[in-house]
N, C-alpha and C. Protein backbone atom coordinates (compact mmCIF):
# COMPACT_ATOMS: atom_id res chain seq x y z
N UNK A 1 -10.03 10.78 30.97
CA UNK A 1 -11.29 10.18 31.43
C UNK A 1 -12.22 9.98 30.25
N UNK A 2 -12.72 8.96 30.23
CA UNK A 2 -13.89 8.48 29.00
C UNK A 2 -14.77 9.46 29.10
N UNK A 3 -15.29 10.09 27.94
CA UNK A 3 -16.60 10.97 27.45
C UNK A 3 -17.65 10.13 26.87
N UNK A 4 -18.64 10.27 27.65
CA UNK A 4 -19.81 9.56 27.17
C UNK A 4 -20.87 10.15 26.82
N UNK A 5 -21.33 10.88 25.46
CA UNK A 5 -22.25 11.18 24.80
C UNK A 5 -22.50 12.52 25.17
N UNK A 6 -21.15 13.27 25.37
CA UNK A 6 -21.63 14.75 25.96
C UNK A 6 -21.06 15.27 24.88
N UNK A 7 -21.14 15.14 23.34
CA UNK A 7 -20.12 16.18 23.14
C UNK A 7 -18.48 16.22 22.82
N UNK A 8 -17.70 16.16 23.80
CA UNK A 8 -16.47 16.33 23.85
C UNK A 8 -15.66 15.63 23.33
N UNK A 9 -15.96 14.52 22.37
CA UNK A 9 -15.20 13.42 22.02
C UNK A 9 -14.15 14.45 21.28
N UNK A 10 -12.96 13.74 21.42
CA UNK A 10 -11.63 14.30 20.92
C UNK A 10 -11.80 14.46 19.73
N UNK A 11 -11.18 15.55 19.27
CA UNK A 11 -11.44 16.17 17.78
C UNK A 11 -10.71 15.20 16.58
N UNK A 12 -10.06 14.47 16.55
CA UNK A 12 -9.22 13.35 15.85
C UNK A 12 -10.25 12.40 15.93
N UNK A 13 -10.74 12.07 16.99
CA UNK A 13 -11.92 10.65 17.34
C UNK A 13 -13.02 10.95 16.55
N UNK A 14 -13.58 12.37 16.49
CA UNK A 14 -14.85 12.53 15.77
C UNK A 14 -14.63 12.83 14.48
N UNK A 15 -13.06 12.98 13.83
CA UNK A 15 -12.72 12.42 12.52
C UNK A 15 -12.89 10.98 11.72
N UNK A 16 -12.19 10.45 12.72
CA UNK A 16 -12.61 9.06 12.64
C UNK A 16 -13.89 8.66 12.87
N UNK A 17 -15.13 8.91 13.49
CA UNK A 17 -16.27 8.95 13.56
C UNK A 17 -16.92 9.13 12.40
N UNK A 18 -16.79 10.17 11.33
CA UNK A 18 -17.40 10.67 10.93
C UNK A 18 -17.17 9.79 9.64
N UNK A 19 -15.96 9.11 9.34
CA UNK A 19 -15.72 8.11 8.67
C UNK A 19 -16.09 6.71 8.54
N UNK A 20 -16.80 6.44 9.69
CA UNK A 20 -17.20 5.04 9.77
C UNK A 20 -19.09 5.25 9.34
N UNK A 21 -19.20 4.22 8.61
CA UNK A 21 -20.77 4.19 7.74
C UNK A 21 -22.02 3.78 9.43
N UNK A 22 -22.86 4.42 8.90
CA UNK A 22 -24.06 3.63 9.97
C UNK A 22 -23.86 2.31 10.25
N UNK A 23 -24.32 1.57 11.37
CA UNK A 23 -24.62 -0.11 11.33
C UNK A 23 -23.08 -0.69 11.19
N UNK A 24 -21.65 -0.29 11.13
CA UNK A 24 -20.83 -1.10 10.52
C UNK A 24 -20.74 -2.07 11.83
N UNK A 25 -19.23 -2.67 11.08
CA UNK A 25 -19.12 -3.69 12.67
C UNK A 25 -17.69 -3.29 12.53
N UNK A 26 -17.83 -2.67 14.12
CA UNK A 26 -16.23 -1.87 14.19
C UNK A 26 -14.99 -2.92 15.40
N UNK A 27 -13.89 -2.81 14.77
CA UNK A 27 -13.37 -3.28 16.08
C UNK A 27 -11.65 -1.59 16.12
N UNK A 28 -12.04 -1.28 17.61
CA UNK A 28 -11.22 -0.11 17.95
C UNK A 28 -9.81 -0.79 19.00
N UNK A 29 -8.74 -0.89 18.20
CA UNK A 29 -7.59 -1.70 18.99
C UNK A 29 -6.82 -0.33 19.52
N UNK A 30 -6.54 -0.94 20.93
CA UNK A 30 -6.30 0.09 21.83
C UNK A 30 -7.09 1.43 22.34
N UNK A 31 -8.29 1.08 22.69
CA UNK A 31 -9.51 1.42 23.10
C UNK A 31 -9.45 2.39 23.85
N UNK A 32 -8.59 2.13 24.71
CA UNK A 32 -8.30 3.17 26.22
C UNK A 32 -9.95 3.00 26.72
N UNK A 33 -10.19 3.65 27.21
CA UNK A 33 -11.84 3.65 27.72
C UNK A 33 -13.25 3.49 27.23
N UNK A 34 -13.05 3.67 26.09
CA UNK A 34 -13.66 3.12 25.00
C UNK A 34 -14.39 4.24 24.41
N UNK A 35 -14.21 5.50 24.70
CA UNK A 35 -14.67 7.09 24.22
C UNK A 35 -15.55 6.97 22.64
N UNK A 36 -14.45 6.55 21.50
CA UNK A 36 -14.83 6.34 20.79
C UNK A 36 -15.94 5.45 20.25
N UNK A 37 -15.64 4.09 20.76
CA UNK A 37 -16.54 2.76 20.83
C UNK A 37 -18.25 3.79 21.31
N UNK A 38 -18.22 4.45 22.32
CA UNK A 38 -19.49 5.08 23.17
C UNK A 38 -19.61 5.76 22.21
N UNK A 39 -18.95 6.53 21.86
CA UNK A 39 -19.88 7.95 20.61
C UNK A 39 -20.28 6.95 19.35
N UNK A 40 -19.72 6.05 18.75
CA UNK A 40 -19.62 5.12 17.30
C UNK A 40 -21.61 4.45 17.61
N UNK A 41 -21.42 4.38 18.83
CA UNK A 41 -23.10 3.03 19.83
C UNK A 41 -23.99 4.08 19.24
N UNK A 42 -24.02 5.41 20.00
CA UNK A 42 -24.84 6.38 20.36
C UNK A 42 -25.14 7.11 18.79
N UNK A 43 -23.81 7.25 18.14
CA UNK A 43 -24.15 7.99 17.08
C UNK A 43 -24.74 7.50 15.76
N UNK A 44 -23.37 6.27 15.22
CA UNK A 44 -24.05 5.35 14.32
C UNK A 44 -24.44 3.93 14.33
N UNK A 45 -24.63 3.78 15.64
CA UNK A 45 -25.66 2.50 15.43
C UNK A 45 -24.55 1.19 15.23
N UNK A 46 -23.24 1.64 15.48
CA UNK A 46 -22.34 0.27 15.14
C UNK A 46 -22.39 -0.89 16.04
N UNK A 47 -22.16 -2.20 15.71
CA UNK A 47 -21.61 -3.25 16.55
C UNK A 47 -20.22 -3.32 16.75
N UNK A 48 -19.52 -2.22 17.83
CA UNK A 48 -18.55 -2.21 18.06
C UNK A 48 -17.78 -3.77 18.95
N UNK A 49 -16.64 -3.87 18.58
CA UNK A 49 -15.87 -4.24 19.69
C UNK A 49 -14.47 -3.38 20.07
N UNK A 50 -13.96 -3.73 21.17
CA UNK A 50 -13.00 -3.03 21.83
C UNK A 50 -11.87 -3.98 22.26
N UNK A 51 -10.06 -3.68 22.04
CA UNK A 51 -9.34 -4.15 22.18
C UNK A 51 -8.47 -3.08 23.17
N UNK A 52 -8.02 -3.44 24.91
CA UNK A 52 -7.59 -2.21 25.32
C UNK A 52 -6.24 -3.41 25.94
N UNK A 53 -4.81 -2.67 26.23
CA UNK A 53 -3.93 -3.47 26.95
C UNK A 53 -4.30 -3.18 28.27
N UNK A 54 -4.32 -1.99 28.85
CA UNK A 54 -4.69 -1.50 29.96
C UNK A 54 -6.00 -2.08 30.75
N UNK A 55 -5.62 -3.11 31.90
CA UNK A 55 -6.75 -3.07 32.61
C UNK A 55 -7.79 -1.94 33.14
N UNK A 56 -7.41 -1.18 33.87
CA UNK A 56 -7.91 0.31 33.94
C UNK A 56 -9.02 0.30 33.15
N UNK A 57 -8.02 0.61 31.90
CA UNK A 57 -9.37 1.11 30.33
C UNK A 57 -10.11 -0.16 29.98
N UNK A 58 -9.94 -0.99 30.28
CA UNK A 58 -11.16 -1.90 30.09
C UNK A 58 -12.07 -2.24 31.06
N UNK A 59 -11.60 -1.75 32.31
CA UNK A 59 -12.83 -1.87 33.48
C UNK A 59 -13.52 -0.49 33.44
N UNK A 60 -12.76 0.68 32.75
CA UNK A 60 -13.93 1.56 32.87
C UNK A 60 -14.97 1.13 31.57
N UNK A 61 -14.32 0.99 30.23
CA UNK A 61 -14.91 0.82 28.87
C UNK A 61 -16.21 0.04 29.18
N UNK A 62 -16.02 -0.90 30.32
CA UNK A 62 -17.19 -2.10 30.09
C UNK A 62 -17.97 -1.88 31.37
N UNK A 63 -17.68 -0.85 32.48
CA UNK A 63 -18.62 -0.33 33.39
C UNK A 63 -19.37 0.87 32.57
N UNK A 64 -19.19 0.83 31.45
CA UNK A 64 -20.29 1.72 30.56
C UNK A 64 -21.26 0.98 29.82
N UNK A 65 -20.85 -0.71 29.67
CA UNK A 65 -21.58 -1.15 28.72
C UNK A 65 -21.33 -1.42 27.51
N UNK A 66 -20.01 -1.11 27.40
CA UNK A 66 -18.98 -1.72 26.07
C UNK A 66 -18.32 -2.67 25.62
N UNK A 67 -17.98 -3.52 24.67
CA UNK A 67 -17.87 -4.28 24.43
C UNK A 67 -16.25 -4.09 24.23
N UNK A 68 -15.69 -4.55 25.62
CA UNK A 68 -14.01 -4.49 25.16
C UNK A 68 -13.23 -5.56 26.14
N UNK A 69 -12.26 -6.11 25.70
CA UNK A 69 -11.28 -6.96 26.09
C UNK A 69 -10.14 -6.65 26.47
N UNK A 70 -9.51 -7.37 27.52
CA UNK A 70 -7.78 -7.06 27.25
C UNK A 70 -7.07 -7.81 26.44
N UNK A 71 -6.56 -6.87 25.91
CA UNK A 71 -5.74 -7.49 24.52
C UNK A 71 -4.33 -7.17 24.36
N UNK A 72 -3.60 -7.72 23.13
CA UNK A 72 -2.20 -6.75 22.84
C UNK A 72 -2.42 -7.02 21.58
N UNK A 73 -2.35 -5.42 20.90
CA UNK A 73 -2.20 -5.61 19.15
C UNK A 73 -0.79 -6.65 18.50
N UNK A 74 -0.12 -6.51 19.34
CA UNK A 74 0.78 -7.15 18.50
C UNK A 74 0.36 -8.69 18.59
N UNK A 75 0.11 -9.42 19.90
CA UNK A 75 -0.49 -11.08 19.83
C UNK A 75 -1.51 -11.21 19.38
N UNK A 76 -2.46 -10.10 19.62
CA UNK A 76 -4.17 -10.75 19.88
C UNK A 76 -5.07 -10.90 18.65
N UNK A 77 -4.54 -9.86 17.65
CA UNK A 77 -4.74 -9.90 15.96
C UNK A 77 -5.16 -10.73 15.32
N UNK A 78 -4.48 -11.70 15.72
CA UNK A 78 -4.18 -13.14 14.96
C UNK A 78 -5.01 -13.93 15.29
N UNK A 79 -6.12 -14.04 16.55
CA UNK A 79 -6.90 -14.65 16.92
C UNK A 79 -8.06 -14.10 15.89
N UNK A 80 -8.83 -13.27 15.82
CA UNK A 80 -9.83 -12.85 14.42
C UNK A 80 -9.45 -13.50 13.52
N UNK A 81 -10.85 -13.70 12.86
CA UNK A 81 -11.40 -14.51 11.12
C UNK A 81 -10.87 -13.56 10.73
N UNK A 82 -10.47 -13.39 9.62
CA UNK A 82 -10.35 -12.73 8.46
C UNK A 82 -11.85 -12.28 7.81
N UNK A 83 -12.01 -11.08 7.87
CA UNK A 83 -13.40 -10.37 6.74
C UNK A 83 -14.23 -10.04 8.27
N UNK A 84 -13.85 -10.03 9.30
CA UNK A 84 -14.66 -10.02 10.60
C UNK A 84 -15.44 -8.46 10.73
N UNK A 85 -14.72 -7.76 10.40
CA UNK A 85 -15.10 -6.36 10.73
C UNK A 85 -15.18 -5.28 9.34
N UNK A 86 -15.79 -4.38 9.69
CA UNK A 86 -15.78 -3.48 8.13
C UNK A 86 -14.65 -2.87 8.33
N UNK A 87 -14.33 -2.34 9.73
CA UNK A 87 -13.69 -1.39 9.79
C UNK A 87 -12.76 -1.98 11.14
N UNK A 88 -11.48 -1.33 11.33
CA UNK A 88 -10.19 -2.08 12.28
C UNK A 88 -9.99 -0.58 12.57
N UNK A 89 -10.12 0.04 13.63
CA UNK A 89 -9.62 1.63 14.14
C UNK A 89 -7.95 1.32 14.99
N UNK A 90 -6.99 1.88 14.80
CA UNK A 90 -6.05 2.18 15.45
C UNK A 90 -5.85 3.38 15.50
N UNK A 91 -6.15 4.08 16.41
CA UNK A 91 -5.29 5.73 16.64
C UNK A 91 -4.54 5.81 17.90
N UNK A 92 -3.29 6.69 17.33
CA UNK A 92 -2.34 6.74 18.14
C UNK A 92 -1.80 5.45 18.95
N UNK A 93 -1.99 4.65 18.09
CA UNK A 93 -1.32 3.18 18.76
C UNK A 93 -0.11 2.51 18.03
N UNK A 94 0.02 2.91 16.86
CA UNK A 94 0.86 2.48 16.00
C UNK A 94 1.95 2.31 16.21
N UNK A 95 2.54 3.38 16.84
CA UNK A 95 4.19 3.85 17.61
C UNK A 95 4.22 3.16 18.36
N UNK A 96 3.56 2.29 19.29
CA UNK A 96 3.40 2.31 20.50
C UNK A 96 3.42 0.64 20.47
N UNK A 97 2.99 -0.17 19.55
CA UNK A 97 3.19 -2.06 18.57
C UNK A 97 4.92 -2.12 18.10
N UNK A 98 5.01 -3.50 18.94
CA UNK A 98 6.37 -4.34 18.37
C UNK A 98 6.20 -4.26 17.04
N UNK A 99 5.60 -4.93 17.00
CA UNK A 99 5.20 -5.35 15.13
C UNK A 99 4.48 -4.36 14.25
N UNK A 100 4.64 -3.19 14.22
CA UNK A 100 3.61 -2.21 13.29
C UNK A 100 3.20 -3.16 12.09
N UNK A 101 4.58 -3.66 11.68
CA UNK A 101 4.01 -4.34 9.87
C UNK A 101 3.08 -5.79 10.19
N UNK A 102 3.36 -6.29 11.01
CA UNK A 102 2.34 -7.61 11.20
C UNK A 102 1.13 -6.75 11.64
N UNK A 103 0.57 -5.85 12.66
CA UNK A 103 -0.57 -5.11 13.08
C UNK A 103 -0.54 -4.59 11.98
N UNK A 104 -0.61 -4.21 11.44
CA UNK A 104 -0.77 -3.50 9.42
C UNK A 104 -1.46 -4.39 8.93
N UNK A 105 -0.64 -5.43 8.77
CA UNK A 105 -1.31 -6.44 8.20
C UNK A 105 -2.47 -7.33 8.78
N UNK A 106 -2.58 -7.68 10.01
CA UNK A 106 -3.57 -8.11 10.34
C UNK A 106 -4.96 -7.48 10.51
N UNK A 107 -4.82 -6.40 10.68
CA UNK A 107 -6.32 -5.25 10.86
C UNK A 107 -6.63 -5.29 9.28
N UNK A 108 -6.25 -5.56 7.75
CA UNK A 108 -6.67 -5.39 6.43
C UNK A 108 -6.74 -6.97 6.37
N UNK A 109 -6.19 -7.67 7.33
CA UNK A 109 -7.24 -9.14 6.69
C UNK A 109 -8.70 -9.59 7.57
N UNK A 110 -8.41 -8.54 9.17
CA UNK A 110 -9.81 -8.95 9.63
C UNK A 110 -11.28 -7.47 9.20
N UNK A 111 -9.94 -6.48 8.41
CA UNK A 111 -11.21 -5.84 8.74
C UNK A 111 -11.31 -5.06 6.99
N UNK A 112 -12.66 -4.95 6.47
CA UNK A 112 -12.39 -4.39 4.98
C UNK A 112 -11.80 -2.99 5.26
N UNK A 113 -11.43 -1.97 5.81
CA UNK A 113 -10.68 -1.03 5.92
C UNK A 113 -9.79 -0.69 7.14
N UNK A 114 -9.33 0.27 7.61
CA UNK A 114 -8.64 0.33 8.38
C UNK A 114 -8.35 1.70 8.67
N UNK A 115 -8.52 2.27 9.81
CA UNK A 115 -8.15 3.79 9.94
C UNK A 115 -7.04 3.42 10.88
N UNK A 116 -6.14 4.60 10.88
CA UNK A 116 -4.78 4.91 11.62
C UNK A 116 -4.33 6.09 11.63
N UNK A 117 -4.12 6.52 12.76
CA UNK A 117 -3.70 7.84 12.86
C UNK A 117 -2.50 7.51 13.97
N UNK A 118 -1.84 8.31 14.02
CA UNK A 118 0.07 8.83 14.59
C UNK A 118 0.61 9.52 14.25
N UNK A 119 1.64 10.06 15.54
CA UNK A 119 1.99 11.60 15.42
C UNK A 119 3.34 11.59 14.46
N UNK A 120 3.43 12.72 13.70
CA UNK A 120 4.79 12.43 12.94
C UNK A 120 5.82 12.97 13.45
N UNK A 121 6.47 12.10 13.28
CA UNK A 121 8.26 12.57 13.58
C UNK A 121 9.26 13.18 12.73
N UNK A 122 8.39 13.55 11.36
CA UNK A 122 9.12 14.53 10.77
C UNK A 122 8.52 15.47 10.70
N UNK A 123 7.70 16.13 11.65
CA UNK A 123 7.20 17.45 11.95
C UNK A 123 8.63 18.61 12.32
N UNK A 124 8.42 19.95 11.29
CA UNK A 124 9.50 20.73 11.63
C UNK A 124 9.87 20.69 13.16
N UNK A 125 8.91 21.07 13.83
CA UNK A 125 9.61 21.13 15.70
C UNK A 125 10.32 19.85 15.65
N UNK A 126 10.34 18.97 15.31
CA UNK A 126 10.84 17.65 15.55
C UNK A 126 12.24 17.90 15.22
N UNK A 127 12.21 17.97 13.70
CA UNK A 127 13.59 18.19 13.41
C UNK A 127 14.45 19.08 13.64
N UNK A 128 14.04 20.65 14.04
CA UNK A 128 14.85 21.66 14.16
C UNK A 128 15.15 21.69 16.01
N UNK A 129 14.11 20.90 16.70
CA UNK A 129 14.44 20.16 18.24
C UNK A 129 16.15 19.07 18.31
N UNK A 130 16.26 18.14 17.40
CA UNK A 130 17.38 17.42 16.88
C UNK A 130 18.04 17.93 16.67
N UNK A 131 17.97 18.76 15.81
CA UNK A 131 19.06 19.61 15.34
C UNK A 131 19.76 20.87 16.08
N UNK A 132 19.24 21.27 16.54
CA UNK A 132 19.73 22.78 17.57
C UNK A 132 20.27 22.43 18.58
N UNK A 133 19.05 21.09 19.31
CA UNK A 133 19.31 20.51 20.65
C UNK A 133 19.97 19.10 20.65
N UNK A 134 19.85 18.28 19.93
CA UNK A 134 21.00 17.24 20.35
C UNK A 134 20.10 16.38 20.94
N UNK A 135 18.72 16.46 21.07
CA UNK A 135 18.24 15.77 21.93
C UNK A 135 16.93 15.25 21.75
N UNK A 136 16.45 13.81 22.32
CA UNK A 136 14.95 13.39 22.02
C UNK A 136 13.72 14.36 22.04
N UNK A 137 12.84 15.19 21.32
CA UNK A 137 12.05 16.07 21.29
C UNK A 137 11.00 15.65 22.68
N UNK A 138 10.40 16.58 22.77
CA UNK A 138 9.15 16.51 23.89
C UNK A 138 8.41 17.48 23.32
N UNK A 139 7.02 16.50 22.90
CA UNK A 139 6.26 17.83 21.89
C UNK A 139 4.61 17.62 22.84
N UNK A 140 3.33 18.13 22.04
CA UNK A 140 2.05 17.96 22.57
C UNK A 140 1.71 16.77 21.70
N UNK A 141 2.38 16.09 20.71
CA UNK A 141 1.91 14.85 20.42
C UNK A 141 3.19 13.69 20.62
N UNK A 142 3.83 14.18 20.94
CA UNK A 142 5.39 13.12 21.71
C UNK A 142 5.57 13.48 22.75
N UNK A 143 4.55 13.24 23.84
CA UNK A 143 4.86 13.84 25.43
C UNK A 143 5.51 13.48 26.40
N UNK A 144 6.59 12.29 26.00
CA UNK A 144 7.28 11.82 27.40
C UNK A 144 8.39 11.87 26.59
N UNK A 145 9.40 11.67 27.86
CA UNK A 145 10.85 11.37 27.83
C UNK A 145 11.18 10.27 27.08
N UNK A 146 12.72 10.52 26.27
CA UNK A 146 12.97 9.12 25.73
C UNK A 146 13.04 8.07 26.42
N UNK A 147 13.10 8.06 27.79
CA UNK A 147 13.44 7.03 29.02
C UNK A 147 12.13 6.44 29.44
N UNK A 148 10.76 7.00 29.50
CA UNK A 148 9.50 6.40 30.13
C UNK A 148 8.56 6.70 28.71
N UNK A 149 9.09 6.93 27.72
CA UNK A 149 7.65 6.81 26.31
C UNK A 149 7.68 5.23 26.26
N UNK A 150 5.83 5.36 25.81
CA UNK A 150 5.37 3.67 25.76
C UNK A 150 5.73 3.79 24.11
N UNK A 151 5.98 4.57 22.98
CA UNK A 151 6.78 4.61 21.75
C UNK A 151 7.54 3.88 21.75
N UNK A 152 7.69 2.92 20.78
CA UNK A 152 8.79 2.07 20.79
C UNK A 152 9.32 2.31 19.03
N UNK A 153 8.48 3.11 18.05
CA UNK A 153 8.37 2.78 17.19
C UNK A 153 8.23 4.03 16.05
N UNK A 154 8.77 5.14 16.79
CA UNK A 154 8.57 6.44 15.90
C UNK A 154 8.79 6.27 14.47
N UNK A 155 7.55 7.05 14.07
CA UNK A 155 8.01 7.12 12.37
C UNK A 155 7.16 8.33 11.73
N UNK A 156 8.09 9.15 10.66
CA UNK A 156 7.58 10.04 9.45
C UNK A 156 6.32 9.47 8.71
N UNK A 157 5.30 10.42 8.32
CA UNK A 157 4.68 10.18 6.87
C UNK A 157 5.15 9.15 6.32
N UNK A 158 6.57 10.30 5.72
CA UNK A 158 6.71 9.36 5.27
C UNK A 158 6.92 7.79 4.96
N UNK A 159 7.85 7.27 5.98
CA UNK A 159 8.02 6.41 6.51
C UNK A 159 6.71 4.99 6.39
N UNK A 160 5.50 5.97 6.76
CA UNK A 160 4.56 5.18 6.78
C UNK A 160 3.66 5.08 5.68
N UNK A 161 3.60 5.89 4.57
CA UNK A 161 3.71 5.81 3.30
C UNK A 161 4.51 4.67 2.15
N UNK A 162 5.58 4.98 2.39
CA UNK A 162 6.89 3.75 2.29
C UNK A 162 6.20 2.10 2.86
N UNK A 163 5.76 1.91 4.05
CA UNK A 163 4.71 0.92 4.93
C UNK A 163 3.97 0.25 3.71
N UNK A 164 3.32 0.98 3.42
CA UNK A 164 1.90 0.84 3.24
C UNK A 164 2.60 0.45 1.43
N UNK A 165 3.20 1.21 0.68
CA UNK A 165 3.42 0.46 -0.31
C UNK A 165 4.30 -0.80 -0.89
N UNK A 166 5.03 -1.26 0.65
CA UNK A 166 5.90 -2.41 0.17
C UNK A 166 4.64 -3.20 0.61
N UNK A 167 3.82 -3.06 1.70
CA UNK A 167 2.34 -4.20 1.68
C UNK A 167 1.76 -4.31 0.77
N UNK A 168 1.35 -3.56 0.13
CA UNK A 168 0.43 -3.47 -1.33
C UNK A 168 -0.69 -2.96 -0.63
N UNK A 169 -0.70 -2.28 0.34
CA UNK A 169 -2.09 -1.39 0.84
C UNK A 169 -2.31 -0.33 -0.08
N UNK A 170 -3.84 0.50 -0.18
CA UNK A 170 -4.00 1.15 -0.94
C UNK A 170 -4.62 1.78 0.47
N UNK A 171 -4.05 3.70 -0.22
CA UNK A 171 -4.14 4.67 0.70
C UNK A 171 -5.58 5.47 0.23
N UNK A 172 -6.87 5.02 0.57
CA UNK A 172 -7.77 5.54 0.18
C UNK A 172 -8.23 7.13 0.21
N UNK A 173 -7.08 7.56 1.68
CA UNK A 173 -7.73 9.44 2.10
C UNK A 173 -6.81 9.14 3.03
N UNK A 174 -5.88 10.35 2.83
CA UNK A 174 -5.00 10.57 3.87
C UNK A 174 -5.31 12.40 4.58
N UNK A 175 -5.26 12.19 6.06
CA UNK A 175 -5.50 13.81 6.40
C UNK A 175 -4.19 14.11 7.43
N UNK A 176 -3.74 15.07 6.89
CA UNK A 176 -3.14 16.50 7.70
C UNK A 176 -3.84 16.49 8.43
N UNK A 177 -3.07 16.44 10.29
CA UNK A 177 -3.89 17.05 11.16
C UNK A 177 -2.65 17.65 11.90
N UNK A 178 -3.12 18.84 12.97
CA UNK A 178 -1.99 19.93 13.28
C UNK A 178 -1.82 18.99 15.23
N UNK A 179 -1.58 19.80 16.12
CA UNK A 179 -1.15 19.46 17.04
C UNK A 179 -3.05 18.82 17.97
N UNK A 180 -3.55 19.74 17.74
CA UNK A 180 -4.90 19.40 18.41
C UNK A 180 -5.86 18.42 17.95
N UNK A 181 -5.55 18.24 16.77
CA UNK A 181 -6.07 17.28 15.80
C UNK A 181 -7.25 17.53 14.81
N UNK A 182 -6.91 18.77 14.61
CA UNK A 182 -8.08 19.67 13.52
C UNK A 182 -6.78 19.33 12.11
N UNK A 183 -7.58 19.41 11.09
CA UNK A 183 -7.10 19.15 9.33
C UNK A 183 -6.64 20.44 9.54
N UNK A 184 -5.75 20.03 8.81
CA UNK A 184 -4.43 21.04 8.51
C UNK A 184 -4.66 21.78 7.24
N UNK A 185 -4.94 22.68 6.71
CA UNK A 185 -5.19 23.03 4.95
C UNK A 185 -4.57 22.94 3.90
N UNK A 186 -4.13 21.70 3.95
CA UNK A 186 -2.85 20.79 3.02
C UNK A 186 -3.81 20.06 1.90
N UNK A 187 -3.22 19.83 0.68
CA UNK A 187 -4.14 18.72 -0.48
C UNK A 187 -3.94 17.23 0.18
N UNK A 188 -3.13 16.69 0.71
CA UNK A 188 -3.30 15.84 1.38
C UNK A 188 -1.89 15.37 2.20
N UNK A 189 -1.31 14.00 2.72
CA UNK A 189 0.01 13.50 3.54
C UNK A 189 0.46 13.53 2.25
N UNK A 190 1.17 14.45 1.78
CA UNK A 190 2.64 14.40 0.50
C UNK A 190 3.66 14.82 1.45
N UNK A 191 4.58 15.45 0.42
CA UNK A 191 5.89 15.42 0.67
C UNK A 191 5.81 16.90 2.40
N UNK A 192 5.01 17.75 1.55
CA UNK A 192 4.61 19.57 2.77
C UNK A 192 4.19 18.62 3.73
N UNK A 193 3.15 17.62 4.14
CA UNK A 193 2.60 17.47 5.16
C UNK A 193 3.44 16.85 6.25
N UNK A 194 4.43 15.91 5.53
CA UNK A 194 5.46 15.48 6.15
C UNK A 194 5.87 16.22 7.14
N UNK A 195 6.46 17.67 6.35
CA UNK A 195 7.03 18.89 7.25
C UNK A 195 6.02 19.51 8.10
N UNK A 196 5.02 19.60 7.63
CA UNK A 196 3.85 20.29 8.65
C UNK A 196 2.42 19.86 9.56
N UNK A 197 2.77 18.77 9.27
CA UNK A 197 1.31 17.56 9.91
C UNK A 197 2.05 17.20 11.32
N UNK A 198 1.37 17.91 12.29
CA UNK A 198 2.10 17.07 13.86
C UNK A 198 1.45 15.52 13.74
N UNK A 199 -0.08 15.81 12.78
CA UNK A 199 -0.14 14.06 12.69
C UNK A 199 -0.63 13.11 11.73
N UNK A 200 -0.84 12.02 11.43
CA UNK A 200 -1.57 11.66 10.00
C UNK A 200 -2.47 10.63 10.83
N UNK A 201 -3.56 10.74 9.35
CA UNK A 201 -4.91 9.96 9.40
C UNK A 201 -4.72 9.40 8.19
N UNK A 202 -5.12 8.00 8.19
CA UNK A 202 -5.35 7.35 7.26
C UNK A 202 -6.48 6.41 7.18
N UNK A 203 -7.01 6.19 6.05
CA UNK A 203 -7.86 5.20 5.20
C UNK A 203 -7.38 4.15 4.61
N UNK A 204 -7.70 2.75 4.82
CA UNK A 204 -6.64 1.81 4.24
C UNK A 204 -7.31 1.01 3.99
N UNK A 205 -7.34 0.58 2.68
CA UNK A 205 -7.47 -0.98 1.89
C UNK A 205 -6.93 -1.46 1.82
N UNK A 206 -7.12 -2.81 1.61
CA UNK A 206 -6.37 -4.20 0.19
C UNK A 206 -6.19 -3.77 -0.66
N UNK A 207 -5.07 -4.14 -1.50
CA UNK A 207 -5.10 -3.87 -3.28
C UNK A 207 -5.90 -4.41 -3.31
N UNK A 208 -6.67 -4.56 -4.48
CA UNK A 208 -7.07 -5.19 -5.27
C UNK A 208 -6.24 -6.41 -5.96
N UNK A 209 -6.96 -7.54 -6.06
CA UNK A 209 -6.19 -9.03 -6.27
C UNK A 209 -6.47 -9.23 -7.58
């Protein structure tokens, strides 16, 4: 259920919060209710917009007064100017896009940065779940069956590290976060976090041209 200005915004969301400048102009793809978009209004003053697939989450998002659409990251991208937004939010949506590398790429040409967060799949439970058991994991950040996950698209750190440098993205701040979505006490997503981050946060630029 959407949280509106009480407080409770999800501990990952008010990471990402705390990252976006006063006044920016945000656009949050895959919105769900628009939780974030409401704390971003209330807290810093942004001109948000909102991209949700879910009808649901966009009839609640905009019976609050939010600025959100139904969309799909993988088509709807492509409709935005280029330089439109300061900031392009995806969390926990990444896994979940046909196209991760076209949605990669399109959120760093409409927006000057880009946050992303997703759960990793080379988290130890992950692998020693595979390995013992033979079988698709079911964790607190991989919560459904291999048969009904909206995942289409699991991937490691690393993996998404690897991403980001055949694009020529530049990884401005990467964070360790554990199952609840508190920072992990890691130097940053290297090789340990891989093994011990149930999830990553990222900061993302353009190279430089």
């Amino acid at each position: 259920m959407m949280v509106v200005g009480n407080g409770n915004l999800r501990v990952d969301l008010k990471l990402i919060a705390d990252m976006v400048e006063p006044g920016s102009r945000v656009l949050d793809v895959g919105c769900g209710e628009g939780a974030l978009l409401d704390w971003l209004g209330k807290t810093k003053n942004v001109d948000g917009r909102g991209i949700e697939l879910s009808m649901a989450g966009v009839s609640a998002a905009v019976s609050h007064g939010l600025s959100v659409i139904q969309g799909d990251a993988d088509t709807d991208l492509k409709d935005y100017p280029s330089g439109a937004f300061d900031y392009v939010i995806l969390s926990q949506t990444l896994q979940a896009t046909y196209e991760p590398k076209t949605v990669l790429s399109h959120m760093l040409r409409i927006g000057r940065r880009a946050i992303v967060s997703f759960p990793n799949f080379g988290h130890w439970r992950v692998r020693m779940h595979l390995l013992f058991r033979g079988a698709m994991p079911v964790t607190d950040t991989l919560a459904y069956e291999w048969f009904d996950t909206p995942n289409i698209h699991f991937c490691t750190i690393r993996d998404f590290l690897s991403l980001c440098r055949g694009l020529g993205i530049t990884v401005e701040r990467s964070i360790p976060l554990d199952r609840e979505g508190k920072v992990l006490p890691l130097p940053s997503c290297d090789g340990i976090a891989n093994l011990f981050a149930d999830q990553g946060l990222f900061v993302l630029s353009r190279a430089a041209q």
